[in-house]
Each structure stands twice: as structure tokens, then as C-alpha cells.
Protein backbone atom coordinates (compact mmCIF):
# COMPACT_ATOMS: atom_id res chain seq x y z
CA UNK A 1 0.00 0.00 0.00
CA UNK A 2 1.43 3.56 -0.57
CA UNK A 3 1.90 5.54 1.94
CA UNK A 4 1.16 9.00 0.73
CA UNK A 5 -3.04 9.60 -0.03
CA UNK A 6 -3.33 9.52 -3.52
CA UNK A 7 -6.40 11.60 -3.57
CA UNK A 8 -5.98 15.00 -3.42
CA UNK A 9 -8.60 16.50 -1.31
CA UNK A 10 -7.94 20.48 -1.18
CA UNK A 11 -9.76 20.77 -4.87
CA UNK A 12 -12.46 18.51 -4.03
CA UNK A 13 -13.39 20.63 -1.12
CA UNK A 14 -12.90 23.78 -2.71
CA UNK A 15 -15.77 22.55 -5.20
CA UNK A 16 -17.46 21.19 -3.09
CA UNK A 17 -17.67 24.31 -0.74
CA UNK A 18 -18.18 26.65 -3.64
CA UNK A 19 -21.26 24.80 -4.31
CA UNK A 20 -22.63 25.02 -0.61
CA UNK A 21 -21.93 28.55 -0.83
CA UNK A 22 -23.24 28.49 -4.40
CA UNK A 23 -26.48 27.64 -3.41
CA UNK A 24 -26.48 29.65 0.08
CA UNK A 25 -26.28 32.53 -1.85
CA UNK A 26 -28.82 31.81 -4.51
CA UNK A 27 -31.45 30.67 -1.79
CA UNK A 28 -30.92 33.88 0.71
CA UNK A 29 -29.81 36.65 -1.90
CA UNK A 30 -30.90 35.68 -5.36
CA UNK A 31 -34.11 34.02 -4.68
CA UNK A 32 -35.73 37.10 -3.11
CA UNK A 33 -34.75 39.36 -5.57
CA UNK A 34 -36.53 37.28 -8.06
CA UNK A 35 -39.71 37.39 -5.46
CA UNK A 36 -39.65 40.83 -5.55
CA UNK A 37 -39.29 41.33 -9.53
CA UNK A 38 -42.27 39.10 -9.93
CA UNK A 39 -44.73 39.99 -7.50
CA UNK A 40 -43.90 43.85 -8.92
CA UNK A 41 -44.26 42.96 -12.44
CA UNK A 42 -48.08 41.06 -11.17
CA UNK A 43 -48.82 44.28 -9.19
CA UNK A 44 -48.36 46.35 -12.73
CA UNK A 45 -50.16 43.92 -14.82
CA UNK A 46 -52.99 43.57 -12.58
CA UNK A 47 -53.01 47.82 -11.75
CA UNK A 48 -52.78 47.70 -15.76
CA UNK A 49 -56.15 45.45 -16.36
CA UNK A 50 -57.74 47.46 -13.51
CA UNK A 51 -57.11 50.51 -15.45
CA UNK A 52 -57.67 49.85 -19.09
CA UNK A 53 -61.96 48.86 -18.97
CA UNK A 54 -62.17 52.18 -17.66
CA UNK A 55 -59.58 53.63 -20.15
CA UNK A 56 -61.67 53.62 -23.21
């Protein structure tokens, strides 16, 4: 048996904790954001077809 590991770990780690931080920061940070774009863009579209019956 050798003696010295033959995997090397440090890179496997470091992608493996960039994913876990990946998705940390997709989940608290990006996800929201997204929330926020969408519920705005409903809020104009439905203040739009609110509007426009009485528009004409």
C-alpha cells in the first residue's frame, strides 16, 4: 500500500464548498430578488387590467 493519499482532497473541497456557498447565496440573496421582480411585475399587470376597462 502507498503511503502518501493519492487523492488530493484540497480541490475537491474547494468545489465542493463553492457549491454550498453556491447555493447559500442563490437561496438567501438571489431568490428574493426574483420574489420581488415578480410579484412587482403582477402588481403592474394587474393595476394595468384594472385601469384599461375604464380607459376607453
Amino acid at each position: 500500500m502507498a503511503e502518501q493519499n493519492d487523492i488530493a482532497w484540497k480541490p475537491i473541497l474547494y468545489c465542493v464548498g463553492a457549491g454550498i456557498a453556491g447555493i447559500a447565496l442563490g437561496t438567501f440573496l438571489v431568490a428574493p430578488m426574483v420574489q420581488k421582480m415578480k410579484a412587482k411585475k403582477l402588481a403592474e399587470k394587474k393595476k394595468t387590467a384594472i385601469t384599461s376597462p375604464t380607459k376607453k
